[in-house]
PDB file of N, CA and C in Angstrom:
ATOM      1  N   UNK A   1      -4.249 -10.084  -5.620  1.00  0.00           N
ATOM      2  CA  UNK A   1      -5.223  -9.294  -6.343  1.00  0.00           C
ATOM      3  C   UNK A   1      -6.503  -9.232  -5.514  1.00  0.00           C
ATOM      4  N   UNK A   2      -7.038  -7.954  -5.423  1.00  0.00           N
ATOM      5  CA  UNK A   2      -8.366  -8.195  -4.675  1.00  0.00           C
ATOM      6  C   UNK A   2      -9.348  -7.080  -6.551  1.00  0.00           C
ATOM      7  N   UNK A   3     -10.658  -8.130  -5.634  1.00  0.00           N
ATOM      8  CA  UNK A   3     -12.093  -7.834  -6.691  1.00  0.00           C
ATOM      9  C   UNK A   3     -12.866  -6.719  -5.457  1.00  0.00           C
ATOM     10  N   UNK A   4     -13.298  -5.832  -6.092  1.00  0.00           N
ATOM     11  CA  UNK A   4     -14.459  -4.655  -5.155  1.00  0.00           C
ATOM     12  C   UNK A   4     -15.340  -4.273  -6.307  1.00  0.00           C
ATOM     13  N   UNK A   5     -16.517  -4.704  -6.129  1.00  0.00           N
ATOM     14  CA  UNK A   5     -17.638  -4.322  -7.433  1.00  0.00           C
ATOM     15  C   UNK A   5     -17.078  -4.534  -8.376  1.00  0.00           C
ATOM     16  N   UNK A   6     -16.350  -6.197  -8.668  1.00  0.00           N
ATOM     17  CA  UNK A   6     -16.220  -6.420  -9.691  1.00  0.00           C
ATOM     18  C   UNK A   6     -15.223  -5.765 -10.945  1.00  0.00           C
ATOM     19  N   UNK A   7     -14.361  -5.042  -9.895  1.00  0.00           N
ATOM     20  CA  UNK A   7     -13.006  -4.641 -10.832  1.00  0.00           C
ATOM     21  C   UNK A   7     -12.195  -5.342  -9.877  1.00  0.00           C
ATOM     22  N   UNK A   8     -10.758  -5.382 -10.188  1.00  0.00           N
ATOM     23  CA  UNK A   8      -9.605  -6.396  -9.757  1.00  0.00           C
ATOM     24  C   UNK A   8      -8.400  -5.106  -9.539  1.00  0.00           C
ATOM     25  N   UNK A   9      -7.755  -5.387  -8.890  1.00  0.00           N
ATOM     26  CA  UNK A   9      -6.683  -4.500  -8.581  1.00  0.00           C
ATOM     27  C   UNK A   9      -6.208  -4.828  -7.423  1.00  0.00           C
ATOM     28  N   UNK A  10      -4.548  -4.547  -7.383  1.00  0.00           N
ATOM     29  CA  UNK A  10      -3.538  -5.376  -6.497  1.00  0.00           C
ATOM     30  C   UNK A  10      -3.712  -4.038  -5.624  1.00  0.00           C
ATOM     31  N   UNK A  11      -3.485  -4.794  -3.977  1.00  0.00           N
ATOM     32  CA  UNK A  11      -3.096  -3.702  -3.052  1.00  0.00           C
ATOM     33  C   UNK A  11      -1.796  -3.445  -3.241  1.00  0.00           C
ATOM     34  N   UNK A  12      -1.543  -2.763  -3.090  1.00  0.00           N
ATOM     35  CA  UNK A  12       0.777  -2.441  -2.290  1.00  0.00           C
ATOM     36  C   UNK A  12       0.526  -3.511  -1.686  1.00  0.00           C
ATOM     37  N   UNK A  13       0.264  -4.198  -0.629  1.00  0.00           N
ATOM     38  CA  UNK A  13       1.124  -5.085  -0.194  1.00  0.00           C
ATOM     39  C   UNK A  13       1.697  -6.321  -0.411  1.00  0.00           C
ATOM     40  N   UNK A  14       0.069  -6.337  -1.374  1.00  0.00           N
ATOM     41  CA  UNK A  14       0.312  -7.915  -2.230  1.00  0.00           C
ATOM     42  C   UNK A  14       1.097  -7.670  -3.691  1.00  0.00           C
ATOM     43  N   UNK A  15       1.335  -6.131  -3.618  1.00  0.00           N
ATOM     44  CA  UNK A  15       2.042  -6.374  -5.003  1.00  0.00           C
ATOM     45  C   UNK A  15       3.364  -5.983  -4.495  1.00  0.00           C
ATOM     46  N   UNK A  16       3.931  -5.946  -3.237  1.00  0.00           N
ATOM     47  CA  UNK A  16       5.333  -5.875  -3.186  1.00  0.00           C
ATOM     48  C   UNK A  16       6.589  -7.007  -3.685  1.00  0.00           C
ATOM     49  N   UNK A  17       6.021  -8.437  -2.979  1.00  0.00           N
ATOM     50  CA  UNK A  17       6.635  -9.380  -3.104  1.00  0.00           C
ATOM     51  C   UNK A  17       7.581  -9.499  -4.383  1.00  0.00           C
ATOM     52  N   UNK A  18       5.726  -9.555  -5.189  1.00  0.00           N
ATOM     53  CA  UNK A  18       5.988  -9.319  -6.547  1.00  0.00           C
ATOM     54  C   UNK A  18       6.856  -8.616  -7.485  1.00  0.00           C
ATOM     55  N   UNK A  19       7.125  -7.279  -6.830  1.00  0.00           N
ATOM     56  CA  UNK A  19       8.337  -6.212  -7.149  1.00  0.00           C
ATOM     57  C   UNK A  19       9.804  -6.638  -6.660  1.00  0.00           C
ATOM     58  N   UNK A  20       9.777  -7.565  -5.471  1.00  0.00           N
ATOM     59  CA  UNK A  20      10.919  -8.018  -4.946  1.00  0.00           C
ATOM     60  C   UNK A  20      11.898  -7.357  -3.814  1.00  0.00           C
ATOM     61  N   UNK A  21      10.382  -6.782  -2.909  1.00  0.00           N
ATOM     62  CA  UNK A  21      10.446  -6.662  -1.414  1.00  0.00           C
ATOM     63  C   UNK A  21      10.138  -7.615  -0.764  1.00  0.00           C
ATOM     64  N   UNK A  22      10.978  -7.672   0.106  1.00  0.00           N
ATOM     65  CA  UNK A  22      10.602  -8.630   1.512  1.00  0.00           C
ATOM     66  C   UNK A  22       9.802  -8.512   2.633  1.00  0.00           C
ATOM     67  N   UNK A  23      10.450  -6.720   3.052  1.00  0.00           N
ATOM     68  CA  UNK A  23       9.590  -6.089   3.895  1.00  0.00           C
ATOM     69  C   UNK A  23       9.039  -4.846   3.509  1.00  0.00           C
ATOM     70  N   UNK A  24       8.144  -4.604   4.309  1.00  0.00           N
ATOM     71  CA  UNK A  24       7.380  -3.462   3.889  1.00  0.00           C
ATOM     72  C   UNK A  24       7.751  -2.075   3.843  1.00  0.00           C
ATOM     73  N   UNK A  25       8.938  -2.337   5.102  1.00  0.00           N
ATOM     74  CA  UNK A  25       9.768  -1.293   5.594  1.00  0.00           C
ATOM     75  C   UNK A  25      10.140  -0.383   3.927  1.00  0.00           C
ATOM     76  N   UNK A  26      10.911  -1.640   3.443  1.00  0.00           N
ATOM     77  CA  UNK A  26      11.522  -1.246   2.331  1.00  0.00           C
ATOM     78  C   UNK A  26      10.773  -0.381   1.161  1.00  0.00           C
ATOM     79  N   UNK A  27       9.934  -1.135   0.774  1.00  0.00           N
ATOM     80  CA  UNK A  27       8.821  -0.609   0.037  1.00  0.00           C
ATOM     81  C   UNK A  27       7.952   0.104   0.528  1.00  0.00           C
ATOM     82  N   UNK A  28       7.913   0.652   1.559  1.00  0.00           N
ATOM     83  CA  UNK A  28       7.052   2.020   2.107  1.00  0.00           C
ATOM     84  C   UNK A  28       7.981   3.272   2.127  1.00  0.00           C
ATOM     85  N   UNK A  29       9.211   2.486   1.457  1.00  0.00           N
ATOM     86  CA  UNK A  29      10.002   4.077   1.443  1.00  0.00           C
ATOM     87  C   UNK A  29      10.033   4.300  -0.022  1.00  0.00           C
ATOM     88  N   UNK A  30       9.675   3.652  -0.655  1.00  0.00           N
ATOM     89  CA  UNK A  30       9.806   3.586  -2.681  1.00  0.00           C
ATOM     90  C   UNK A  30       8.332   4.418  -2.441  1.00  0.00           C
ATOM     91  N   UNK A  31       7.464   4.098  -1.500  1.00  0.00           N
ATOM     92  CA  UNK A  31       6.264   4.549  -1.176  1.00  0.00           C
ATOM     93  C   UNK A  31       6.246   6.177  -1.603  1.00  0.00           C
ATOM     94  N   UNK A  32       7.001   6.428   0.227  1.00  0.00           N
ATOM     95  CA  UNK A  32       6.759   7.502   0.249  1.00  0.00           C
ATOM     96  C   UNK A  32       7.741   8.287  -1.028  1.00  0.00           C
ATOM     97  N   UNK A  33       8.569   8.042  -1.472  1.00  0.00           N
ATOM     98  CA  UNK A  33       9.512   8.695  -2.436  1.00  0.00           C
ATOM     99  C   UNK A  33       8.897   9.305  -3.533  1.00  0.00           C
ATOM    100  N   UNK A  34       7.685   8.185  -3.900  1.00  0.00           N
ATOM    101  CA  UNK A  34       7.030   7.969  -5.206  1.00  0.00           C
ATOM    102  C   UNK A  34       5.999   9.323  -4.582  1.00  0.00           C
ATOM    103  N   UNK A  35       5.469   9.402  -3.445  1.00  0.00           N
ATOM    104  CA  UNK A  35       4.080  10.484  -3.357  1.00  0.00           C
ATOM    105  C   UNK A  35       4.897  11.929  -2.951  1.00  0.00           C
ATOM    106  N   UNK A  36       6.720  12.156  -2.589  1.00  0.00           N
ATOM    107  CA  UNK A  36       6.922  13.292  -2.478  1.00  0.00           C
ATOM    108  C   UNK A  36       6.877  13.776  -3.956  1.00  0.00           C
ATOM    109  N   UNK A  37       7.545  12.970  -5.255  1.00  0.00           N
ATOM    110  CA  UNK A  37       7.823  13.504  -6.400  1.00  0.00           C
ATOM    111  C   UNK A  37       6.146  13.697  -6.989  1.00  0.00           C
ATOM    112  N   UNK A  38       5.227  13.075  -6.439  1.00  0.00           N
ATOM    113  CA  UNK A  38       4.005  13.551  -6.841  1.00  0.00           C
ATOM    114  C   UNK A  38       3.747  15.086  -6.596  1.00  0.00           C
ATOM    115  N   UNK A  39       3.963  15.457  -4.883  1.00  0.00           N
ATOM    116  CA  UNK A  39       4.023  16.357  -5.018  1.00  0.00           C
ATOM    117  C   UNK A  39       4.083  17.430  -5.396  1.00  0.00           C
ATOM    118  N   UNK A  40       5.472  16.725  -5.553  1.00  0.00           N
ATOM    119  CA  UNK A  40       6.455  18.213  -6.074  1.00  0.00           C
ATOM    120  C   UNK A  40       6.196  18.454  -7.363  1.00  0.00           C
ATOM    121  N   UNK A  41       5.245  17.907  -8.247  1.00  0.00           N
ATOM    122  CA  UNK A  41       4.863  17.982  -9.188  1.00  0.00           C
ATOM    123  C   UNK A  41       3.482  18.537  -9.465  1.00  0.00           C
ATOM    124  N   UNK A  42       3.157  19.051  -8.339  1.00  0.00           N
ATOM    125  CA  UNK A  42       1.935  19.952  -8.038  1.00  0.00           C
ATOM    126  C   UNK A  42       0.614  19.312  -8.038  1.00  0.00           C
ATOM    127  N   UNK A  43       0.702  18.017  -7.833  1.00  0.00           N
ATOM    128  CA  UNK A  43      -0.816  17.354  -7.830  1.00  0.00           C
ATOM    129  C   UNK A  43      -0.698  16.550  -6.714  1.00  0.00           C
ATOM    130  N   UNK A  44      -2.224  16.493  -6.388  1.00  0.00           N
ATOM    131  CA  UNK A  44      -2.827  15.996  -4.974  1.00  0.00           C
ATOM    132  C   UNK A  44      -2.482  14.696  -4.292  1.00  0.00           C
ATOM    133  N   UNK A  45      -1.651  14.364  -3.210  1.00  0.00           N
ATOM    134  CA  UNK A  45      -1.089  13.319  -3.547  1.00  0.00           C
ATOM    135  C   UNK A  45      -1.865  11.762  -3.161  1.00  0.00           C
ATOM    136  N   UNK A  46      -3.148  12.669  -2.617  1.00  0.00           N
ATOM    137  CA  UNK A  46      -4.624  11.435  -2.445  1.00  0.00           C
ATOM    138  C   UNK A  46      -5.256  11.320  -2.851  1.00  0.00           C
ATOM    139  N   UNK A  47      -5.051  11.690  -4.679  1.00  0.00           N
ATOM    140  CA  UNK A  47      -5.589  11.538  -5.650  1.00  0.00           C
ATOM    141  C   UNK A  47      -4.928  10.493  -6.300  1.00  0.00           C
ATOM    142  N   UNK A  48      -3.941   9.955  -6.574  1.00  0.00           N
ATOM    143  CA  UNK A  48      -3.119   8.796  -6.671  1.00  0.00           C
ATOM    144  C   UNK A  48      -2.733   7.791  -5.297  1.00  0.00           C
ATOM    145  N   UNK A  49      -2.417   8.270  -3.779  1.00  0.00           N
ATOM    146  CA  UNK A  49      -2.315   7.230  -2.800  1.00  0.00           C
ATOM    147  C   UNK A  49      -2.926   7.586  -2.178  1.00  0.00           C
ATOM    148  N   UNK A  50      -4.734   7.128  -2.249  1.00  0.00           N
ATOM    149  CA  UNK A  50      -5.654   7.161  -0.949  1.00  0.00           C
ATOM    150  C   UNK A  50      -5.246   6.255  -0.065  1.00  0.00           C
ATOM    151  N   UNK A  51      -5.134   6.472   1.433  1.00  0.00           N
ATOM    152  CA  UNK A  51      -4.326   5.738   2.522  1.00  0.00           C
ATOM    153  C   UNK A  51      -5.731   4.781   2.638  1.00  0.00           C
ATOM    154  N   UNK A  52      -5.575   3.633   2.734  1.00  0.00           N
ATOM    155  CA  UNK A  52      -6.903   2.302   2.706  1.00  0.00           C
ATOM    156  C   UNK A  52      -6.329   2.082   4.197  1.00  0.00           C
ATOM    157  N   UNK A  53      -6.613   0.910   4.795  1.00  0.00           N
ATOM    158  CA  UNK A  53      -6.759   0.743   6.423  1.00  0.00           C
ATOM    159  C   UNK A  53      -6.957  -0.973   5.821  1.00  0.00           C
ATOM    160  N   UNK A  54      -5.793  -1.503   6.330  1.00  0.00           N
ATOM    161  CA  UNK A  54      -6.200  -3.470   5.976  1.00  0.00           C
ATOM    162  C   UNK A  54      -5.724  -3.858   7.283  1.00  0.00           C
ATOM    163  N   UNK A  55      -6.900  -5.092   8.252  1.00  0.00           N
ATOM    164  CA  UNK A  55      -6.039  -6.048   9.289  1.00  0.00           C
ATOM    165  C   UNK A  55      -5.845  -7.007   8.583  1.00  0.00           C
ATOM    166  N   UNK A  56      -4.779  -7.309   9.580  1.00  0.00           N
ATOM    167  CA  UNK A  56      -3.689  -8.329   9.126  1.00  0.00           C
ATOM    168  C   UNK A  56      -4.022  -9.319  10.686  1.00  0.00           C
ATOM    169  N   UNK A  57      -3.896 -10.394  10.578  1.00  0.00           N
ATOM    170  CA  UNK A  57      -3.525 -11.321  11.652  1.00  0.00           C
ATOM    171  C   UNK A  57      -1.887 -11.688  12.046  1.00  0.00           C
ATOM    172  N   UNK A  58      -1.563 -11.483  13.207  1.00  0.00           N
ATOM    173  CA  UNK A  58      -0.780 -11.459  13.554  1.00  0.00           C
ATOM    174  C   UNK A  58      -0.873 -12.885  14.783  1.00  0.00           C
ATOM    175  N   UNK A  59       0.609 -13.080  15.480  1.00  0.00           N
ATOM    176  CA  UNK A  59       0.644 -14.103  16.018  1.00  0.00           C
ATOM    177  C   UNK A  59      -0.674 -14.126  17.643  1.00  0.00           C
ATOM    178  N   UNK A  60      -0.607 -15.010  18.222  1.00  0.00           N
ATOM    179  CA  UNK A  60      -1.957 -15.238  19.028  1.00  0.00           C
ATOM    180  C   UNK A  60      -3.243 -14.799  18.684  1.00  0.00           C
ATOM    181  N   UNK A  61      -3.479 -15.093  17.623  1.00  0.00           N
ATOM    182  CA  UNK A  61      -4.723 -14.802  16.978  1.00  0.00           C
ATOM    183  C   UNK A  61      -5.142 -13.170  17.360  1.00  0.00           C
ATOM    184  N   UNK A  62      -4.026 -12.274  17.232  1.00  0.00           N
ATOM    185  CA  UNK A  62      -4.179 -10.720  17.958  1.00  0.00           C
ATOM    186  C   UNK A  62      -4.299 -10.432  15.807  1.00  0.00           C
ATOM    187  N   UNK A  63      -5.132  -8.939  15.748  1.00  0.00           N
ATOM    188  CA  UNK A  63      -5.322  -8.101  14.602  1.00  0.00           C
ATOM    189  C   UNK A  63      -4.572  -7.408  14.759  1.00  0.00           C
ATOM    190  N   UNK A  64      -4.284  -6.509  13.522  1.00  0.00           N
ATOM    191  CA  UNK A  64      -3.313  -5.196  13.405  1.00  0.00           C
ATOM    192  C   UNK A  64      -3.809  -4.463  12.456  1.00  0.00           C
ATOM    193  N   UNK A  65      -4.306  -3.602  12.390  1.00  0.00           N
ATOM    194  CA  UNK A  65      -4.660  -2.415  11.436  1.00  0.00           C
ATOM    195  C   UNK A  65      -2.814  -1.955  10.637  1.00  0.00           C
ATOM    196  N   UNK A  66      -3.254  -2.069   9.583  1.00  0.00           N
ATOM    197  CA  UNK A  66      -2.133  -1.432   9.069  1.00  0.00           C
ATOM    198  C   UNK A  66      -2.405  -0.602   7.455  1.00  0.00           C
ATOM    199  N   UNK A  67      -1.418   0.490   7.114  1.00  0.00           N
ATOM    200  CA  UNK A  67      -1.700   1.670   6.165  1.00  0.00           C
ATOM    201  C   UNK A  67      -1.292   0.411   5.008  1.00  0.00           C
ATOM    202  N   UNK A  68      -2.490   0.654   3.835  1.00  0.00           N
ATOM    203  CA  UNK A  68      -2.188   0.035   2.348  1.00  0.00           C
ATOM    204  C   UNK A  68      -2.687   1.429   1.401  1.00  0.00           C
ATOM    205  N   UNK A  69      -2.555   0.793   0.308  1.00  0.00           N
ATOM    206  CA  UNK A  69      -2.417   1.530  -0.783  1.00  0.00           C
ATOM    207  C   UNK A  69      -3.053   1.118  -2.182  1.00  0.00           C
TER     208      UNK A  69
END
């Protein structure tokens, strides 16, 4: 769960586990599935998944920018 001005709300990534993904792989395709049927349903689809930008630490103390939700 992350807090921003004091409201609370899970990213995608921390709420995958939770759903009972392992990898992200997996759940970035429930992802994208979920924002074509937005689509196709005639509404904006970055009005429901604004693309956020989170680093992550990775091994040798190297960063990684990666797409959340």
């Amino acid at each position: 769960m992350v807090r921003s001005d004091g409201i609370e709300f899970w990213s995608v990534r921390g709420l995958a586990p939770v759903l009972g993904y392992s990898k992200w792989k997996n759940f970035s395709k429930a992802i994208n599935r979920a924002k074509l049927a937005y689509k196709h349903s005639g509404l904006e689809i970055t009005d429901r998944f604004p693309d956020i930008k989170k680093t992550i630490k990775m091994p040798k103390r190297v960063e990684k920018e990666v797409v959340d939700y």
